[in-house]
C-alpha atoms as a PDB file:
ATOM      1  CA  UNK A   1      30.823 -25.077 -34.413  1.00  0.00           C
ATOM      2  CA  UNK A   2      32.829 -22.106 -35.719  1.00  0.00           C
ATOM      3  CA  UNK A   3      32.386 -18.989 -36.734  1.00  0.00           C
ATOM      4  CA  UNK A   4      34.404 -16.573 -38.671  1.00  0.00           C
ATOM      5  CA  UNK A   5      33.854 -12.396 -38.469  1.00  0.00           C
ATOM      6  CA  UNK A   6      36.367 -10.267 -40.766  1.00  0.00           C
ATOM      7  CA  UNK A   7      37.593  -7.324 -38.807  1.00  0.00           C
ATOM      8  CA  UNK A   8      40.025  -4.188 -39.021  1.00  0.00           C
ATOM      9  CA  UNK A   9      42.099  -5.505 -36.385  1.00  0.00           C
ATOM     10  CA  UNK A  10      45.836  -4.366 -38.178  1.00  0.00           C
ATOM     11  CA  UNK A  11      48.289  -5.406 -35.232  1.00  0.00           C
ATOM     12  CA  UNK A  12      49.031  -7.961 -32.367  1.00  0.00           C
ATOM     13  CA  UNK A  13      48.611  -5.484 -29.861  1.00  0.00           C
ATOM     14  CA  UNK A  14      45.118  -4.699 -30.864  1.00  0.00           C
ATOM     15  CA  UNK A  15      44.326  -8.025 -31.080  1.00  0.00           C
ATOM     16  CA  UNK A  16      45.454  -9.117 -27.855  1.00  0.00           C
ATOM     17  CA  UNK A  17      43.269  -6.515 -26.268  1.00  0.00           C
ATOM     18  CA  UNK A  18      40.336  -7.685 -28.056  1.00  0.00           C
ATOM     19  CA  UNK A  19      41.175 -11.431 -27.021  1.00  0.00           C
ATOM     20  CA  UNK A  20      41.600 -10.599 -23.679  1.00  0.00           C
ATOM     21  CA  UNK A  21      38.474  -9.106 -23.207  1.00  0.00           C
ATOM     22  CA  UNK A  22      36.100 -11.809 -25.667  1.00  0.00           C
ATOM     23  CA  UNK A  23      38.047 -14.268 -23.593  1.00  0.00           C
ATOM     24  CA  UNK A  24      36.969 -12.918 -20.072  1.00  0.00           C
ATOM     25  CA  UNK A  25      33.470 -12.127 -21.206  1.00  0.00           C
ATOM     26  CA  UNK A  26      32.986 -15.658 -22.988  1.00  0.00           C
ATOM     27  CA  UNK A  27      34.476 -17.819 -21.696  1.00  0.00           C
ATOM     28  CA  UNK A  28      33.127 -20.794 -22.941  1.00  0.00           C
ATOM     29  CA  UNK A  29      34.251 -19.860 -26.863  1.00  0.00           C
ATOM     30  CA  UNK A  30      37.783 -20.047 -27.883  1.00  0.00           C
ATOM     31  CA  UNK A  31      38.766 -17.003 -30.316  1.00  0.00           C
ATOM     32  CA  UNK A  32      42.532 -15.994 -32.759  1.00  0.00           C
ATOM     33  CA  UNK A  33      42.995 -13.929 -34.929  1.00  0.00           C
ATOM     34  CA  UNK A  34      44.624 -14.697 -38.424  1.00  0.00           C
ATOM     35  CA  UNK A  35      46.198 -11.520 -39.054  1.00  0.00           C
ATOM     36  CA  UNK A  36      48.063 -12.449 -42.391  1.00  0.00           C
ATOM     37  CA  UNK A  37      44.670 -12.795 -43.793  1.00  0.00           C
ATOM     38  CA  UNK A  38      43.581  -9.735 -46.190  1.00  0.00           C
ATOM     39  CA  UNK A  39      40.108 -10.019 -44.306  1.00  0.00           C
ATOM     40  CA  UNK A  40      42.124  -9.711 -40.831  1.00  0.00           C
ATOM     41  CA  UNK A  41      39.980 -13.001 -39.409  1.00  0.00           C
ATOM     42  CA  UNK A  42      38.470 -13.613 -35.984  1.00  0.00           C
ATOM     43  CA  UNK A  43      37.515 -17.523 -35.408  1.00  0.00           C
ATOM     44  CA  UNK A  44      35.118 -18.450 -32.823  1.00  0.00           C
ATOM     45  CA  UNK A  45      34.926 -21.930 -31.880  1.00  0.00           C
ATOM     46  CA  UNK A  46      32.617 -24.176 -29.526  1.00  0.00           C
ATOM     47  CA  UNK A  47      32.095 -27.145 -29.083  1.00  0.00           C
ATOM     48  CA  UNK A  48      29.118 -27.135 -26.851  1.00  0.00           C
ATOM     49  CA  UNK A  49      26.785 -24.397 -27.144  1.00  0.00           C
ATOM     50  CA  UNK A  50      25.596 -22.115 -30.665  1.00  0.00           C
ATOM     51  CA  UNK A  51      27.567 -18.874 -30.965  1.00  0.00           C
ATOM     52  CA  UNK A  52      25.795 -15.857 -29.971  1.00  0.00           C
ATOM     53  CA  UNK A  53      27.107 -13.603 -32.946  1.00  0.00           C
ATOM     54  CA  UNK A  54      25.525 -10.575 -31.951  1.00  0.00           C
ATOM     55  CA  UNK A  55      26.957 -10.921 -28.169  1.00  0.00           C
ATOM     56  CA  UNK A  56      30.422 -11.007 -29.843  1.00  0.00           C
ATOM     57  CA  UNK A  57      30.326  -8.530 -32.072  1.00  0.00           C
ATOM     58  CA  UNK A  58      28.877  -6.119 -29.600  1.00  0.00           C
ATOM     59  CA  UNK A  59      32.093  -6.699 -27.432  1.00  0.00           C
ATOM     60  CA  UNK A  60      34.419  -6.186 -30.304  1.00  0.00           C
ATOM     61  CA  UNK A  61      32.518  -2.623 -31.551  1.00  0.00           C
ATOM     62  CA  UNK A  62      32.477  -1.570 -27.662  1.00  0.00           C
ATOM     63  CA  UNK A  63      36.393  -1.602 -28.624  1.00  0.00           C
ATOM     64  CA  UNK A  64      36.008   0.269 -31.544  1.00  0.00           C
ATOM     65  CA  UNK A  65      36.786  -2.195 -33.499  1.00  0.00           C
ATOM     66  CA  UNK A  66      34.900  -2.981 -36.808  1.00  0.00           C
ATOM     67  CA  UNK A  67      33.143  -6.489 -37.402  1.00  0.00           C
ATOM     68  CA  UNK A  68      31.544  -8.739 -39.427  1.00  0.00           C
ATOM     69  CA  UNK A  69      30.287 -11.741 -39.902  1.00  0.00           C
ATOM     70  CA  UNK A  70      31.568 -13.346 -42.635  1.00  0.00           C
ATOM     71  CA  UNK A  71      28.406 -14.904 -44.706  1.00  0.00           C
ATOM     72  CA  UNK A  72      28.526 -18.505 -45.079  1.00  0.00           C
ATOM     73  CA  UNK A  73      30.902 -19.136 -42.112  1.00  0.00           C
ATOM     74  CA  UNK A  74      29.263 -21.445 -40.228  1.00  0.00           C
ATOM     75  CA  UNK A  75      31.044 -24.783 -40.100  1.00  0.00           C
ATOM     76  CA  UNK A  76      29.927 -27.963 -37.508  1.00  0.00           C
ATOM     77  CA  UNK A  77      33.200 -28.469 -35.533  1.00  0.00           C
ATOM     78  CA  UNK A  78      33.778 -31.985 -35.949  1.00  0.00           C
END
């Protein structure tokens, strides 16, 4: 399953920061960013378990970061 959550994330810096800590906190999803992309991208992928949107995009605004979920985003991993 994957998710995909537009963001204002401008920089690798930034991004790192915000991988580093959606990493430690969940570990169980695997996150990038796709910086090139006008919609600055966050994917969230698991293969197990549903994605708890809300728990990730509470991380990410604790790090002032915006967020959102990007309607229609849901795709079954295969």
């Amino acid at each position: 399953m994957v998710e995909i959550f537009k963001t204002n994330v401008t920089n690798k810096k930034t991004a790192a920061r915000v991988l580093k800590e959606l990493t430690a906190r969940l570990p169980a999803y695997r996150f990038n960013f796709d910086l090139e992309d006008c919609d600055r991208i966050l994917r969230v992928q698991s293969n197990c378990i549903t994605i708890e949107c809300g728990g990730i995009t509470g991380i990410v605004k604790e790090l002032n970061v915006e967020i959102f979920l990007w309607e229609d985003s849901f795709i079954e991993a295969r």
